[in-house]
N, C-alpha and C. Protein backbone atom coordinates (compact mmCIF):
# COMPACT_ATOMS: atom_id res chain seq x y z
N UNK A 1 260.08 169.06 216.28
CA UNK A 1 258.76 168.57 216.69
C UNK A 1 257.74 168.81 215.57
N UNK A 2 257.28 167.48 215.29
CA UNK A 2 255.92 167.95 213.80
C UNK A 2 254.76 168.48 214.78
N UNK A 3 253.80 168.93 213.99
CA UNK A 3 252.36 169.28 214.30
C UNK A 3 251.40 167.46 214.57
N UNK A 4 252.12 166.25 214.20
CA UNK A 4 251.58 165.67 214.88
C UNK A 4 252.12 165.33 216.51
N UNK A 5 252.97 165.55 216.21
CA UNK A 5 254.07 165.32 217.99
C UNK A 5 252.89 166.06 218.62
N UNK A 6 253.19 167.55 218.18
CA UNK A 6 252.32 168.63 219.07
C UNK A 6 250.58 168.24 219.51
N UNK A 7 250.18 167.69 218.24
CA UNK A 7 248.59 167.59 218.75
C UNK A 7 248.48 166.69 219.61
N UNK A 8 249.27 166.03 220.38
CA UNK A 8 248.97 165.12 221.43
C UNK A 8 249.15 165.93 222.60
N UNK A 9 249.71 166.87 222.38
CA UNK A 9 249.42 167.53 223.97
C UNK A 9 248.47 168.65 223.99
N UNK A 10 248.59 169.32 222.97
CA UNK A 10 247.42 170.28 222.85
C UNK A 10 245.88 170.07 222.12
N UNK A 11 245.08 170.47 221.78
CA UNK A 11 243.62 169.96 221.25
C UNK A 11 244.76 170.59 219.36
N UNK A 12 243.30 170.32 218.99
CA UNK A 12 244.04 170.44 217.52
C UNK A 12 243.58 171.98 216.91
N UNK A 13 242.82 172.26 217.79
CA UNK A 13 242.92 173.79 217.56
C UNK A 13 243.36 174.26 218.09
N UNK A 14 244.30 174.82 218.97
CA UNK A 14 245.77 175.31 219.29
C UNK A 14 246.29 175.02 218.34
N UNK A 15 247.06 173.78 218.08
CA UNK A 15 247.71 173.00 216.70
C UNK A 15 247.54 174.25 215.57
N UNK A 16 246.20 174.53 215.46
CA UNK A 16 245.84 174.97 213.97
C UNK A 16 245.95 176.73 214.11
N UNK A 17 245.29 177.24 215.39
CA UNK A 17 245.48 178.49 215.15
C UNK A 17 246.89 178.59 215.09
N UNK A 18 248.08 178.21 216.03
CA UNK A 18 249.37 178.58 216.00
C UNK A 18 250.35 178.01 214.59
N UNK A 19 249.88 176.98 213.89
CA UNK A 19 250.26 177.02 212.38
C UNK A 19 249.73 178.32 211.66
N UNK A 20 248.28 178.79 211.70
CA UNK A 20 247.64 179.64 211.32
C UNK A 20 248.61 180.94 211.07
N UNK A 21 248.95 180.71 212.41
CA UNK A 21 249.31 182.62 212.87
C UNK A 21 250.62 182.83 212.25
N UNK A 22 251.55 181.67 212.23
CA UNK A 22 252.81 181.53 211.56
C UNK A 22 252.74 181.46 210.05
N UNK A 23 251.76 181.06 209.34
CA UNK A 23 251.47 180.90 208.25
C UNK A 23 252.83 180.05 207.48
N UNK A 24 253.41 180.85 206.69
CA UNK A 24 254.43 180.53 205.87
C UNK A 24 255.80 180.65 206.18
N UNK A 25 255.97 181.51 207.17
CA UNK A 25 257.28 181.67 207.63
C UNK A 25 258.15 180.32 208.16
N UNK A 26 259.28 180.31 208.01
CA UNK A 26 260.10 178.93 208.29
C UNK A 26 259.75 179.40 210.00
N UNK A 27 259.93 178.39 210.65
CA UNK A 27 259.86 178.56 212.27
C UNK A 27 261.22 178.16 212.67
N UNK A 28 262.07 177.74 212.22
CA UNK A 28 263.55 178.35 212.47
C UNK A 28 263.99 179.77 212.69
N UNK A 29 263.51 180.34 211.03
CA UNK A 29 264.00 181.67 211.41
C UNK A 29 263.76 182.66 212.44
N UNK A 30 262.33 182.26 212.65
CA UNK A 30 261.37 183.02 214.20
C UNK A 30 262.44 182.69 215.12
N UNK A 31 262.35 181.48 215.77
CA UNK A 31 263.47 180.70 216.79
C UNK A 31 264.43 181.80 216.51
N UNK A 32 265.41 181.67 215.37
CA UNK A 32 266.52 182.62 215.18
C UNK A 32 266.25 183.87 215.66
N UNK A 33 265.57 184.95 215.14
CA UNK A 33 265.55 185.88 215.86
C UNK A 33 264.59 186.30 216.81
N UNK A 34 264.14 185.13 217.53
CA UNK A 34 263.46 185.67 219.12
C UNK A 34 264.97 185.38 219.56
N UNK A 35 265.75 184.54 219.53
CA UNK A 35 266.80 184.19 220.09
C UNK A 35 267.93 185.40 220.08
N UNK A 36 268.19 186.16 218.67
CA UNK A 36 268.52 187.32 218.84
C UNK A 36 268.46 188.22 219.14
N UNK A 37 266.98 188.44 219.34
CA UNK A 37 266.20 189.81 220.60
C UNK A 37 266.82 189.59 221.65
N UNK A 38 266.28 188.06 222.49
CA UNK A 38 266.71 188.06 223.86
C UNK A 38 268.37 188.33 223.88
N UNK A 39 269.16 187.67 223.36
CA UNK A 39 270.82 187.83 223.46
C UNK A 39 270.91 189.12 223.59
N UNK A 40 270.14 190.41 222.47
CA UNK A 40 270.44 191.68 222.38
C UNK A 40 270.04 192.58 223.78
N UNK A 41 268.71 191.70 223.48
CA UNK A 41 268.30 192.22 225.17
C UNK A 41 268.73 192.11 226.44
N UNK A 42 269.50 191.27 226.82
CA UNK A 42 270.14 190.47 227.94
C UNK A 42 271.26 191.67 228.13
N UNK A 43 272.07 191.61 226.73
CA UNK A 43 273.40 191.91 226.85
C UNK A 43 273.31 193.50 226.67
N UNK A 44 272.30 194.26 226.46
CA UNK A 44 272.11 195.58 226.65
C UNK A 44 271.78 195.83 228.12
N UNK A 45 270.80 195.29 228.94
CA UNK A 45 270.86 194.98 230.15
C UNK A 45 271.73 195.08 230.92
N UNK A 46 272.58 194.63 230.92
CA UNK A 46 273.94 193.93 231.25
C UNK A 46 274.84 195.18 231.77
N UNK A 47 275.06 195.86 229.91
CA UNK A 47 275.41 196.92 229.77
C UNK A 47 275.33 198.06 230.65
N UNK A 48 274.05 198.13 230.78
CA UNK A 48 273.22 199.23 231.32
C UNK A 48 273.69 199.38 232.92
N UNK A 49 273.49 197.91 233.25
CA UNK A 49 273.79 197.86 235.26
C UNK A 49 275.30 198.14 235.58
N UNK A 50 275.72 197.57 234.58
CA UNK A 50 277.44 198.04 234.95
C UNK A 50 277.77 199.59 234.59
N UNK A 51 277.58 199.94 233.06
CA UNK A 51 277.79 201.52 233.49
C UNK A 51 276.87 202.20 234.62
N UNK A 52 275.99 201.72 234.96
CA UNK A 52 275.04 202.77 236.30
C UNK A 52 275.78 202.68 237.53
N UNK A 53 276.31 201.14 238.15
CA UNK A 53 276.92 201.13 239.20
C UNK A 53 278.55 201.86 239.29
């Protein structure tokens, strides 16, 4: 999705602060590891309920 896709649903300042805040970073790699938190997180979770029960 480009930043023009996006400004049609949001005003263009949303658009701009959230380019802003990301600055330079690829937004793949973010994607990549929020995606690896949650997996880590899930599956520690997981972990956790089965050794307790």
């Amino acid at each position: 999705m480009t930043v023009e896709v996006l400004s049609h649903y949001y005003s263009q300042s949303v658009v701009d602060s959230i380019v802003d805040m990301l600055g330079f970073f690829p937004f793949g790699v973010l994607l990549a590891v929020l995606g690896w938190v949650l997996t880590y997180t899930v599956h520690a979770v997981l972990r956790f309920i089965r050794s307790s029960s």
